[in-house]
Protein backbone atom coordinates (compact mmCIF):
# COMPACT_ATOMS: atom_id res chain seq x y z
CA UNK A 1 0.00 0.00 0.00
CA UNK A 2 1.27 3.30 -0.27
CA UNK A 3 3.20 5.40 2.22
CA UNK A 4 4.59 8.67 3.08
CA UNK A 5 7.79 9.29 2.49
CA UNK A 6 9.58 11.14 5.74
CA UNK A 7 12.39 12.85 3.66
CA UNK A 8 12.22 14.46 0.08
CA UNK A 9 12.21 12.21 -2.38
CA UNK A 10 14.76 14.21 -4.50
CA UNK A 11 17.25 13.67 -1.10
CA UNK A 12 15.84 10.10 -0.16
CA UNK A 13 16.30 8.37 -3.85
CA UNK A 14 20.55 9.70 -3.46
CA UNK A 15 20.81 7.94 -0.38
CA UNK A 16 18.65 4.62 -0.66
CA UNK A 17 19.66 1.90 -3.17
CA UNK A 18 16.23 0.09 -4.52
CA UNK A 19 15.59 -3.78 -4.87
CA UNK A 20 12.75 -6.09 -5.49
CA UNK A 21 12.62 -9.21 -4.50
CA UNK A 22 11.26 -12.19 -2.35
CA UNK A 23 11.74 -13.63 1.10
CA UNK A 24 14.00 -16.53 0.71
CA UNK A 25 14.79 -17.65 4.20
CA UNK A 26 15.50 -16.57 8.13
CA UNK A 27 19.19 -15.97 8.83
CA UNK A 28 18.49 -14.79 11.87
CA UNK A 29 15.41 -12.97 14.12
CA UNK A 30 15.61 -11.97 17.64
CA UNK A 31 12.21 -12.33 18.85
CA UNK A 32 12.61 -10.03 21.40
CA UNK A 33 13.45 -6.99 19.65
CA UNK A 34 13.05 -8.29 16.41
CA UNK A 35 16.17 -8.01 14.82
CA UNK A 36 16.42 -9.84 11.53
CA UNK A 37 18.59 -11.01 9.20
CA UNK A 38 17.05 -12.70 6.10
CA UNK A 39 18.24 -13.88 2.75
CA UNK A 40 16.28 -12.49 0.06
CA UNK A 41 16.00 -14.24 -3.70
CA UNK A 42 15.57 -11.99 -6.85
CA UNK A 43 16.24 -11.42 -10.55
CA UNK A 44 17.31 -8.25 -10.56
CA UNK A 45 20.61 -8.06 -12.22
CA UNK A 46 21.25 -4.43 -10.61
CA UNK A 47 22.50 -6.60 -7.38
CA UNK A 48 26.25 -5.70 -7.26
CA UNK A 49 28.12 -8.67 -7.66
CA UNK A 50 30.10 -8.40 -4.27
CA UNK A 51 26.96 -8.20 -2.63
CA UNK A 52 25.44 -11.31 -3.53
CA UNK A 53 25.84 -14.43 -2.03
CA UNK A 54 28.47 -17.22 -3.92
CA UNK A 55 26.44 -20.00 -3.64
CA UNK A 56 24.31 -21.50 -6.82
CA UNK A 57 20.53 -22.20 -6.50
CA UNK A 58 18.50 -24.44 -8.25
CA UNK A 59 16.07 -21.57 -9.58
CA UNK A 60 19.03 -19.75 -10.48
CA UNK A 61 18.08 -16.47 -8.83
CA UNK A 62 20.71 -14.39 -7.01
CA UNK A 63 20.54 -14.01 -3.05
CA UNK A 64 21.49 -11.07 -0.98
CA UNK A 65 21.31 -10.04 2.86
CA UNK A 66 19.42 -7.77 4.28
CA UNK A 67 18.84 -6.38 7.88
CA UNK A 68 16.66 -4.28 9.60
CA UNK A 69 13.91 -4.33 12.40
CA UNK A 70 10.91 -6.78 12.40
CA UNK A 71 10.89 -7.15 8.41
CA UNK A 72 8.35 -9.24 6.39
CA UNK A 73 8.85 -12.98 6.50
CA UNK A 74 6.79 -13.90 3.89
CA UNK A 75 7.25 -15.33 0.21
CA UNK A 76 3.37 -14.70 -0.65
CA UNK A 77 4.07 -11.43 -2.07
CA UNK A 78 7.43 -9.63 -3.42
CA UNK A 79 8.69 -6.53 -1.65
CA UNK A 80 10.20 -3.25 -3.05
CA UNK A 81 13.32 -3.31 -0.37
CA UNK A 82 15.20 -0.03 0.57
CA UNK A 83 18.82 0.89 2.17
CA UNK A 84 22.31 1.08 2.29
CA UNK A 85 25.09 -1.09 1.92
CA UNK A 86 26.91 -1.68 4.93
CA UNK A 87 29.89 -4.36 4.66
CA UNK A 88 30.72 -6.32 8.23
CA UNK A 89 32.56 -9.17 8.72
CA UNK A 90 29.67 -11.44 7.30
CA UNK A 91 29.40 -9.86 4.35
CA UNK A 92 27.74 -6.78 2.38
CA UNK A 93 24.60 -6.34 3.82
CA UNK A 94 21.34 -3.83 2.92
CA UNK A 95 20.85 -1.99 5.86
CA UNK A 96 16.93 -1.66 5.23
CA UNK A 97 15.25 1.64 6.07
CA UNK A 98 12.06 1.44 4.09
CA UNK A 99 10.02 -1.85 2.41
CA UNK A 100 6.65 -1.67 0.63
CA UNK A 101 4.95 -4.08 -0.20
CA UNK A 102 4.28 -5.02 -4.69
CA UNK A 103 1.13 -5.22 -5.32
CA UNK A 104 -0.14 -6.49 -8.52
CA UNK A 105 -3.40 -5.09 -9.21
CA UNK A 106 -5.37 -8.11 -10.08
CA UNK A 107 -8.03 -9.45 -7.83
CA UNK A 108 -5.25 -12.95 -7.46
CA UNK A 109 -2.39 -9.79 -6.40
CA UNK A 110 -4.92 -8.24 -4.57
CA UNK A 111 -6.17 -11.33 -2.71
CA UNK A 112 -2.49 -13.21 -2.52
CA UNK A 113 -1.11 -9.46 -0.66
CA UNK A 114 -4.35 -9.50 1.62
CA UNK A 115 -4.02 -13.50 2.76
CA UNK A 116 0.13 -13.13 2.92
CA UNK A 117 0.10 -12.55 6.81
CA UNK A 118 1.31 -9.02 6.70
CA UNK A 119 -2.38 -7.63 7.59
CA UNK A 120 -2.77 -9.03 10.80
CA UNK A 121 -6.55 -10.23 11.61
CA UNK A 122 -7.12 -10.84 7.56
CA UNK A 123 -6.35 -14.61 7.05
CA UNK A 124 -7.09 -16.19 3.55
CA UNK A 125 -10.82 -16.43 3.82
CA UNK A 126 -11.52 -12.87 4.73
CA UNK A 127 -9.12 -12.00 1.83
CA UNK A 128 -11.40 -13.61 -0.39
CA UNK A 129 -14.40 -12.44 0.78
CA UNK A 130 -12.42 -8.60 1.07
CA UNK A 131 -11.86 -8.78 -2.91
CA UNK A 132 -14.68 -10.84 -3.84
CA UNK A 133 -17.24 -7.98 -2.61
CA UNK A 134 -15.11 -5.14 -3.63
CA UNK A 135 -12.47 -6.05 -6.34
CA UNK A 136 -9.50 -4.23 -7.56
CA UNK A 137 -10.84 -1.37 -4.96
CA UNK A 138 -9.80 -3.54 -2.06
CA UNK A 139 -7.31 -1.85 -1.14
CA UNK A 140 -8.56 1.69 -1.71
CA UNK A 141 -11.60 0.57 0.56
CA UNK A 142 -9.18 -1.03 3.06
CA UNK A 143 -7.17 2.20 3.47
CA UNK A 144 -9.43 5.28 3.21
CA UNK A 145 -13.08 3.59 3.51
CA UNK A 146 -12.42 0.83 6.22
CA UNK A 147 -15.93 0.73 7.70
CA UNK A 148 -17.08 -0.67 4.24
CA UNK A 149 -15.63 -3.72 5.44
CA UNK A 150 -18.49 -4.02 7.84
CA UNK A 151 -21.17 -4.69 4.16
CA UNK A 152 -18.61 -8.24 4.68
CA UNK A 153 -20.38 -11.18 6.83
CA UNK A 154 -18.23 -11.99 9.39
CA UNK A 155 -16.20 -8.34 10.17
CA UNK A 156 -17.59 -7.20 13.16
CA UNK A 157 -16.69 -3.35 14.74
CA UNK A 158 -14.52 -5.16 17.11
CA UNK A 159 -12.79 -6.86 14.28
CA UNK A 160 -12.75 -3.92 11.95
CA UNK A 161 -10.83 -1.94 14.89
CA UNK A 162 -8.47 -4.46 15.01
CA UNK A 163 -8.07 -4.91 11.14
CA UNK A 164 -7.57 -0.64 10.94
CA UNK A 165 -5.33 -0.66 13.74
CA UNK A 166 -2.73 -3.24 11.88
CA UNK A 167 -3.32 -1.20 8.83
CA UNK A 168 -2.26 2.06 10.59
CA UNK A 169 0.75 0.55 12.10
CA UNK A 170 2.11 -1.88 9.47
CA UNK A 171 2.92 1.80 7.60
CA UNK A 172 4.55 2.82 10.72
CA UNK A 173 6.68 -0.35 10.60
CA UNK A 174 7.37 0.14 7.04
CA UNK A 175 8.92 3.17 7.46
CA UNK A 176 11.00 2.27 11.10
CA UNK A 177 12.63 -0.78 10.03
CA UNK A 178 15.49 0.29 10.42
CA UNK A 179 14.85 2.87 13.33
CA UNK A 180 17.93 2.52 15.41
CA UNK A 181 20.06 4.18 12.59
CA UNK A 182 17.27 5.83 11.11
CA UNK A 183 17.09 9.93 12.39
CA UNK A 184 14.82 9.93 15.57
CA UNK A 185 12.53 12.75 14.11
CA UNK A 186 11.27 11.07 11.35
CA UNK A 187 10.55 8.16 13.40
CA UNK A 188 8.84 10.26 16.11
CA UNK A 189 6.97 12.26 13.22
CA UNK A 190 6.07 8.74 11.34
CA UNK A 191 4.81 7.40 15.00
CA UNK A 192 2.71 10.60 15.34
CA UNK A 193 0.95 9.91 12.26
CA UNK A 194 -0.06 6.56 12.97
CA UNK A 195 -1.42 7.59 17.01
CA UNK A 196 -3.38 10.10 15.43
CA UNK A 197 -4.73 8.22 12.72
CA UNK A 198 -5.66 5.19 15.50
CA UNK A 199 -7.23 8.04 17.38
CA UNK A 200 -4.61 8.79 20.16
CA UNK A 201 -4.13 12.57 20.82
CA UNK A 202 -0.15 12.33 20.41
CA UNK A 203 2.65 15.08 20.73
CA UNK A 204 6.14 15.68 21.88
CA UNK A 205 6.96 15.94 25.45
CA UNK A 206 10.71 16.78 25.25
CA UNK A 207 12.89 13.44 24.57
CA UNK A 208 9.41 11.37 24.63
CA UNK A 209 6.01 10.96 23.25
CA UNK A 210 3.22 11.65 25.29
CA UNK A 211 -0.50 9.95 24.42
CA UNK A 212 -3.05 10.50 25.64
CA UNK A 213 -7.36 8.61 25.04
């Protein structure tokens, strides 16, 4: 789904290096913070050749690392990946800083994205039913019309609440992955957004972020 981007694009596109591609396996997750490490299989021949891994798969495709903070683990649907390069002794890694997720706009895209696990309370039934009543508009009604989803047997307001809420802060998440590193103002400013679109009254307090309901 679309997102805002925290810095201008003009500034953000010099300092972010672009890839697509699909979750290939776990190298690593903390579950506690959620600290991952994944391997991630593509096509794109852009990959530079030091940063891809030496070994030879079956399907051919080229592997490369990437890190960041609580990143999609999912092969249902291919993700636009964005960062730096950062070498350590394990290799050239993508430092991630943004994902979004690829869409393709047919109603199997649509349905496939919905049912992928990355929307939280929508499992592959309701992702049916989601596209089935509204088509390639899914997503449109899933992001600025939500309470439509209420015409769907089934989606209750308490589940609708809890289907908006994962909306409003898997943006947030796509935009923090890589938070540590990332400038703490557009993470506070991206966090804002998201409270005040769940309905918090949110502001700065200083060094923190007061809420308030």
């Amino acid at each position: 789904m679309d997102k805002q981007h925290p810095l201008d694009e003009t500034e953000q596109d010099k300092k972010l290096m672009k890839y697509r591609g699909y979750f290939d396996r776990a190298i690593y997750f903390n579950p506690v913070n959620k600290y991952c490490v994944l391997s991630i299989r593509t096509d794109d021949p852009a990959i530079p050749a030091e940063c891809r891994s030496s070994y030879t798969y079956r399907d051919h495709l080229i592997r490369f690392t990437v890190t960041g903070y609580d990143l999609p683990r999912t092969d249902a649907i291919e993700i636009l990946w964005e960062g730096e390069w950062q070498s350590s002794k394990y290799g050239t890694q993508l430092q991630i800083l943004q994902w979004e997720e690829i869409v393709p706009q047919t109603t199997e895209g649509i349905t496939g994205y919905l049912a992928s696990g990355l929307l939280k309370g929508i499992g592959e039934r309701t992702a049916e039913a989601i596209v089935t009543r509204f088509g390639l508009s899914a997503l449109d009604v899933l992001e600025h019309s939500p309470e439509r989803l209420l015409e769907i047997r089934g989606i209750t307001k308490e589940r609708l609440e809890d289907i908006s809420v994962t909306v409003e802060s898997n943006e947030g998440e796509q935009m923090v992955a890589a938070f540590p590193s990332f400038p703490q103002r557009v993470y506070w400013q991206q966090m804002l957004r998201v409270l005040e679109r769940a309905g918090y009254a949110a502001g700065e307090d200083g060094d923190a972020i007061t809420v308030t309901w």
